[in-house]
C-alpha atoms as a PDB file:
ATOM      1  CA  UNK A   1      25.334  26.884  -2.101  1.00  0.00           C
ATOM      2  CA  UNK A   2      23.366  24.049  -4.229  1.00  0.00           C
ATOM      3  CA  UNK A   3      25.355  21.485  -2.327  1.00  0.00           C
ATOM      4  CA  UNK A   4      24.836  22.548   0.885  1.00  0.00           C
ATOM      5  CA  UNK A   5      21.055  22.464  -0.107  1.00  0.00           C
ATOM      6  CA  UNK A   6      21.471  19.225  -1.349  1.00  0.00           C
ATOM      7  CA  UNK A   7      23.255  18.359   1.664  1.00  0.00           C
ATOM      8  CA  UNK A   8      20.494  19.553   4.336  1.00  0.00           C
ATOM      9  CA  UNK A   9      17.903  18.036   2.101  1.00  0.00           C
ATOM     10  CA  UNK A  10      19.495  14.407   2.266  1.00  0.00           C
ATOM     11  CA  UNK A  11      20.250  15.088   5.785  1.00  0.00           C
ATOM     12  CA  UNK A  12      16.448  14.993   6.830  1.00  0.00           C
ATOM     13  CA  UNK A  13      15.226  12.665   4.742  1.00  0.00           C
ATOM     14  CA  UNK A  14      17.656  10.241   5.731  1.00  0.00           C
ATOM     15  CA  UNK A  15      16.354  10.954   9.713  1.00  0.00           C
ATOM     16  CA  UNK A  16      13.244  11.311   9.300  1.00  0.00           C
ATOM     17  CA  UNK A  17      10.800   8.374  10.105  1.00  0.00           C
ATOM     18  CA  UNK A  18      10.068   6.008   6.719  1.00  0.00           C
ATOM     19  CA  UNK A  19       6.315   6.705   7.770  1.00  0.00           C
ATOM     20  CA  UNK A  20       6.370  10.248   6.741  1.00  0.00           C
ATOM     21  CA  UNK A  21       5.843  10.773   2.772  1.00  0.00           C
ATOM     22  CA  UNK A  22       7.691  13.303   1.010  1.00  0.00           C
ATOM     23  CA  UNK A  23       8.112  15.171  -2.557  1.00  0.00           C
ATOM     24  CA  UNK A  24      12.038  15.022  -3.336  1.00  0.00           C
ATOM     25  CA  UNK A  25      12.810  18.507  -4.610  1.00  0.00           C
ATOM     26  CA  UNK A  26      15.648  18.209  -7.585  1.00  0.00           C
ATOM     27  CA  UNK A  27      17.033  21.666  -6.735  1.00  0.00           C
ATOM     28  CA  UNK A  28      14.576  23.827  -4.327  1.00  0.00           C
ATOM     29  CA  UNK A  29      15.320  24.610  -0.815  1.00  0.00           C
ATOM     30  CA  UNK A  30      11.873  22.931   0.556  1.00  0.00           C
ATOM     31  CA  UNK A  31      10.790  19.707   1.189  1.00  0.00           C
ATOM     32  CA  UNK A  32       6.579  18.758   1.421  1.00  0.00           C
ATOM     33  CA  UNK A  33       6.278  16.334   3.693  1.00  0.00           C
ATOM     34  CA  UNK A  34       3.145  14.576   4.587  1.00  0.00           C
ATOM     35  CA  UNK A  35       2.709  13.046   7.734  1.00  0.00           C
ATOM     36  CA  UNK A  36      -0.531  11.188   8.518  1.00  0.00           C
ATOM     37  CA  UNK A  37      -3.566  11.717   7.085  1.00  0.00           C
ATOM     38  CA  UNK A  38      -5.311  14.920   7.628  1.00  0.00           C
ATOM     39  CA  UNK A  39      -5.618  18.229   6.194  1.00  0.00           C
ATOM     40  CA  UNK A  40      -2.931  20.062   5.088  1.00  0.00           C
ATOM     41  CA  UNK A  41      -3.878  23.686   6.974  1.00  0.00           C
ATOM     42  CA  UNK A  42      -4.968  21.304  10.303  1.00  0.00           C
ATOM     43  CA  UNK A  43      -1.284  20.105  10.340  1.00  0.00           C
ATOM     44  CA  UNK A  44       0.523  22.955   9.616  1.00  0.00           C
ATOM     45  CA  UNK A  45      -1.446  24.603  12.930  1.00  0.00           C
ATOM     46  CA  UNK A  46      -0.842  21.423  14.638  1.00  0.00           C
ATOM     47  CA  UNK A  47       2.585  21.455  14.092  1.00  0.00           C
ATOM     48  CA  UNK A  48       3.072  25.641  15.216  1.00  0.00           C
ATOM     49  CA  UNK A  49       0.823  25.142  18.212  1.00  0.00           C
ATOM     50  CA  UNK A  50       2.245  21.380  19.840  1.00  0.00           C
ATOM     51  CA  UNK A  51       6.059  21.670  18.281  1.00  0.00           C
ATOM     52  CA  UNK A  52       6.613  25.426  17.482  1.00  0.00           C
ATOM     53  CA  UNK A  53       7.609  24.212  13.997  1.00  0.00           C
ATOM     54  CA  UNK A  54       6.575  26.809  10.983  1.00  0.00           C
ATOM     55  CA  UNK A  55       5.241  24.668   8.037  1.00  0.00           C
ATOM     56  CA  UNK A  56       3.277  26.359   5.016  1.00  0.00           C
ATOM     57  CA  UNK A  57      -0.228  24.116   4.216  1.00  0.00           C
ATOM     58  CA  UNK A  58       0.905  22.152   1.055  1.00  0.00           C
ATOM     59  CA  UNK A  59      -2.760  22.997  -0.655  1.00  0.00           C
ATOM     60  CA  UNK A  60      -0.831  25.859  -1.397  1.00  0.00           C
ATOM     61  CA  UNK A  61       1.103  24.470  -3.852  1.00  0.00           C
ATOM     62  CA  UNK A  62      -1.328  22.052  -5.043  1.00  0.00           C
ATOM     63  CA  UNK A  63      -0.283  19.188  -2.402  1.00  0.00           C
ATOM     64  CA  UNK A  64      -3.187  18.659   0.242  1.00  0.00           C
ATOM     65  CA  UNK A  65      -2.275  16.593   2.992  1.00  0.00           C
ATOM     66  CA  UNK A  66       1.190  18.058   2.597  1.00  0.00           C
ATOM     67  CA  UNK A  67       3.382  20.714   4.321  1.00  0.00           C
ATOM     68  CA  UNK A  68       6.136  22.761   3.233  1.00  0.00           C
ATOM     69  CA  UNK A  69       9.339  22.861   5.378  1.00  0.00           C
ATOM     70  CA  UNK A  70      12.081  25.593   4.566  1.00  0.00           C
ATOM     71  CA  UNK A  71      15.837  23.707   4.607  1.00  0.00           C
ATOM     72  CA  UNK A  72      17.839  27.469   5.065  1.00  0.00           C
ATOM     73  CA  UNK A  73      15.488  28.102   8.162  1.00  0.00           C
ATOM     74  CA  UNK A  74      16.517  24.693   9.963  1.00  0.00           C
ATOM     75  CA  UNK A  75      19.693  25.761   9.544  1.00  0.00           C
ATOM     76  CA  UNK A  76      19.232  29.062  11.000  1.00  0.00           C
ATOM     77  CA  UNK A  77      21.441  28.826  13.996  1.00  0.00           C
ATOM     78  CA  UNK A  78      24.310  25.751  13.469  1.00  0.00           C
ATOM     79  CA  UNK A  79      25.940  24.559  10.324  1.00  0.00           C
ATOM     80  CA  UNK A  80      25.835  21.063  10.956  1.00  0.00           C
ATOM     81  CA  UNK A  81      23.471  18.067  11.347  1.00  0.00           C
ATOM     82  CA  UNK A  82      23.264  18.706  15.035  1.00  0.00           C
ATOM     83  CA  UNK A  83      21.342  21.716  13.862  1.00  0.00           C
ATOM     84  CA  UNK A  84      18.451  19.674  12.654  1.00  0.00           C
ATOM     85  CA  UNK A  85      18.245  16.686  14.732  1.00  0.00           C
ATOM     86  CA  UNK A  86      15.645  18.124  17.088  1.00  0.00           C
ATOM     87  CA  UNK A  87      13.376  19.381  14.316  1.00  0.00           C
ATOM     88  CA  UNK A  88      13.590  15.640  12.873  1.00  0.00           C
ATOM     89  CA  UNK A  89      11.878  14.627  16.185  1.00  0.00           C
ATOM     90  CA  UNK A  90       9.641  17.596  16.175  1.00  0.00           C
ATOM     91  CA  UNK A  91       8.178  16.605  12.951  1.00  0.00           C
ATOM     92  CA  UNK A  92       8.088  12.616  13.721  1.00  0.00           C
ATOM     93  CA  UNK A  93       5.784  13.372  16.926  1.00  0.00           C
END
């Protein structure tokens, strides 16, 4: 199970823009991501309302300006990297 974390972690970072910032977890499931420059709760509502995309506000966890994406619930549906391509756009807009 740790390398198909690994795997879906790699996956996205490797397809998402190089504008977007991220924390590389060693082992977790999650990846905080920040994209721009505002708030962490303002994105993470921006993100539910305009792409349907659940985030968690990275002030959370100490990481303002960040949000927390879950890698298991990208995967939800398909086991394979067409499974995540259209949340990689999602977050990029």
């Amino acid at each position: 199970m740790a390398e198909e974390f690994e795997m879906r972690r790699n996956y996205i970072l490797e397809n998402i823009s190089p504008l977007i910032k991220y924390c590389k977890p060693a082992g977790a499931f999650y990846l905080l991501l920040k994209i721009g420059d505002m708030p962490s709760g303002i994105l993470a509502q921006k993100l539910l309302e305009e792409e349907k995309l659940a985030t968690v506000p990275g002030d959370d966890f100490g990481a303002d300006g960040y949000v927390r994406i879950s890698l298991p619930r990208i995967w939800k549906y398909k086991r394979n990297d067409k499974a995540v391509e259209p949340v990689c756009g999602r977050i990029q807009k």
